[in-house]
Protein backbone atom coordinates (compact mmCIF):
# COMPACT_ATOMS: atom_id res chain seq x y z
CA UNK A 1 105.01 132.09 55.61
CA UNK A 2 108.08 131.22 53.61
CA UNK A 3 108.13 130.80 49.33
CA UNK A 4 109.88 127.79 47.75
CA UNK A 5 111.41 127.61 44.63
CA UNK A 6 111.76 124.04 43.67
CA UNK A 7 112.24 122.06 40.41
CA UNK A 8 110.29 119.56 38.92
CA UNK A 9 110.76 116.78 35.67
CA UNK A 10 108.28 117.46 33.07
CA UNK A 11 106.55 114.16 33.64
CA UNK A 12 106.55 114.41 37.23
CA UNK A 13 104.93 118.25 37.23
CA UNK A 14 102.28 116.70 34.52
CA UNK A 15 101.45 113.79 36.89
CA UNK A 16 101.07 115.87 39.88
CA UNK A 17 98.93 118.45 38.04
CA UNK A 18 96.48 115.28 36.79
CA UNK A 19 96.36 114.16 40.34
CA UNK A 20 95.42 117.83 41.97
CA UNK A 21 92.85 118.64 39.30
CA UNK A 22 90.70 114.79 39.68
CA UNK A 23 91.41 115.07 43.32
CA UNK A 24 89.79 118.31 42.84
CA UNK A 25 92.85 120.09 44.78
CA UNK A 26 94.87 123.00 44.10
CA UNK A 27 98.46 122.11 43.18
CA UNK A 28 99.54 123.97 45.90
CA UNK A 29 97.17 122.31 48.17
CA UNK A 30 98.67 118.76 46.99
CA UNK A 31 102.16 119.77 47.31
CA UNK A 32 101.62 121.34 50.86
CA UNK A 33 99.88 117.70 51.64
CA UNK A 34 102.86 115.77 50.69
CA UNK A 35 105.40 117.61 52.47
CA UNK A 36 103.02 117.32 55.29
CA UNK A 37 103.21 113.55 55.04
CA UNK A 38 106.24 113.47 54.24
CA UNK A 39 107.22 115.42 57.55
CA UNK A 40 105.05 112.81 59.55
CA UNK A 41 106.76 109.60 58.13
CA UNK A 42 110.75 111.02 59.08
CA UNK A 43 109.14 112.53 62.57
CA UNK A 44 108.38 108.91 63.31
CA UNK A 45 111.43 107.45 62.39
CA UNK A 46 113.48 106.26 65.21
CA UNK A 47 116.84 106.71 63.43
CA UNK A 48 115.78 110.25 63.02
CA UNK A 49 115.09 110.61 66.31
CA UNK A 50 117.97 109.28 67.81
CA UNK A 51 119.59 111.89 65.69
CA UNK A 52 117.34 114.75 66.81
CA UNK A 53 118.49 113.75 70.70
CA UNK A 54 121.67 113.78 69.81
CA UNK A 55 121.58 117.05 68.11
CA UNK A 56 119.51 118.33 71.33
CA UNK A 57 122.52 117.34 73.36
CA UNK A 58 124.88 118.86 71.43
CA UNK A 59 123.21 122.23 71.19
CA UNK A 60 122.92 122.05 75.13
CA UNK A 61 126.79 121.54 74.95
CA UNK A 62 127.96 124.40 73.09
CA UNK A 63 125.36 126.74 74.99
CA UNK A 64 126.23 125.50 78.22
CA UNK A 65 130.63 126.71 76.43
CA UNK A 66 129.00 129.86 75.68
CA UNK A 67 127.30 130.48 78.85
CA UNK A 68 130.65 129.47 80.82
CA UNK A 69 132.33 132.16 78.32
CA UNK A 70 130.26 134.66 79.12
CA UNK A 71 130.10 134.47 82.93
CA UNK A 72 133.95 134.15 82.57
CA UNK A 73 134.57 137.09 80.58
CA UNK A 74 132.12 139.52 82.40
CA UNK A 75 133.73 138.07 86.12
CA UNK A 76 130.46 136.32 86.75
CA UNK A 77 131.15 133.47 88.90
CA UNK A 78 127.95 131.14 88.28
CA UNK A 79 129.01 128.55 86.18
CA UNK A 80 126.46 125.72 84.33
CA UNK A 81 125.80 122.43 83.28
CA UNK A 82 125.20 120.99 80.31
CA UNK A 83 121.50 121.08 80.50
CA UNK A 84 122.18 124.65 81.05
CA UNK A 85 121.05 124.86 85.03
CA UNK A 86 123.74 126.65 87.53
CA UNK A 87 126.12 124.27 88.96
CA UNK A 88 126.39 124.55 92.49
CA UNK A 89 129.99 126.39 93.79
């Protein structure tokens, strides 16, 4: 479980405390549903997941660099691929 901080206009606290108390919600229960939607609408946006392969692909790069380190500085000879499987010698 992790605690936010965050900050909030007057008028935009007062309008979500209205909303939570007739929707008969805690505030905390209202906030945790809109970053809940809020998380669903960017999961399902393409753009965002074109960048979320790309990231993927990147992080398989530099761990595939650090594997290849490793195995070269401790005189290991199996080297890898990007997607992190042993290349065949």
């Amino acid at each position: 479980m992790k605690t936010l901080a965050i900050r909030l206009e007057d008028e935009q606290h007062a309008r979500l405390s209205i909303l939570a108390k007739l929707s008969g919600v805690s505030l905390t229960d209202t906030i945790r549903d809109a970053i809940e939607s809020r998380i669903a609408t960017l999961a399902s946006d393409p753009e965002i997941a074109a960048k979320a392969e790309a990231l993927t692909a990147e992080i398989d790069r530099e761990a595939a660099e650090q594997r290849d380190a490793i195995a070269t500085l401790f005189g290991t000879s199996k080297r890898t691929t990007p997607r992190g499987r042993q290349a065949k010698e």
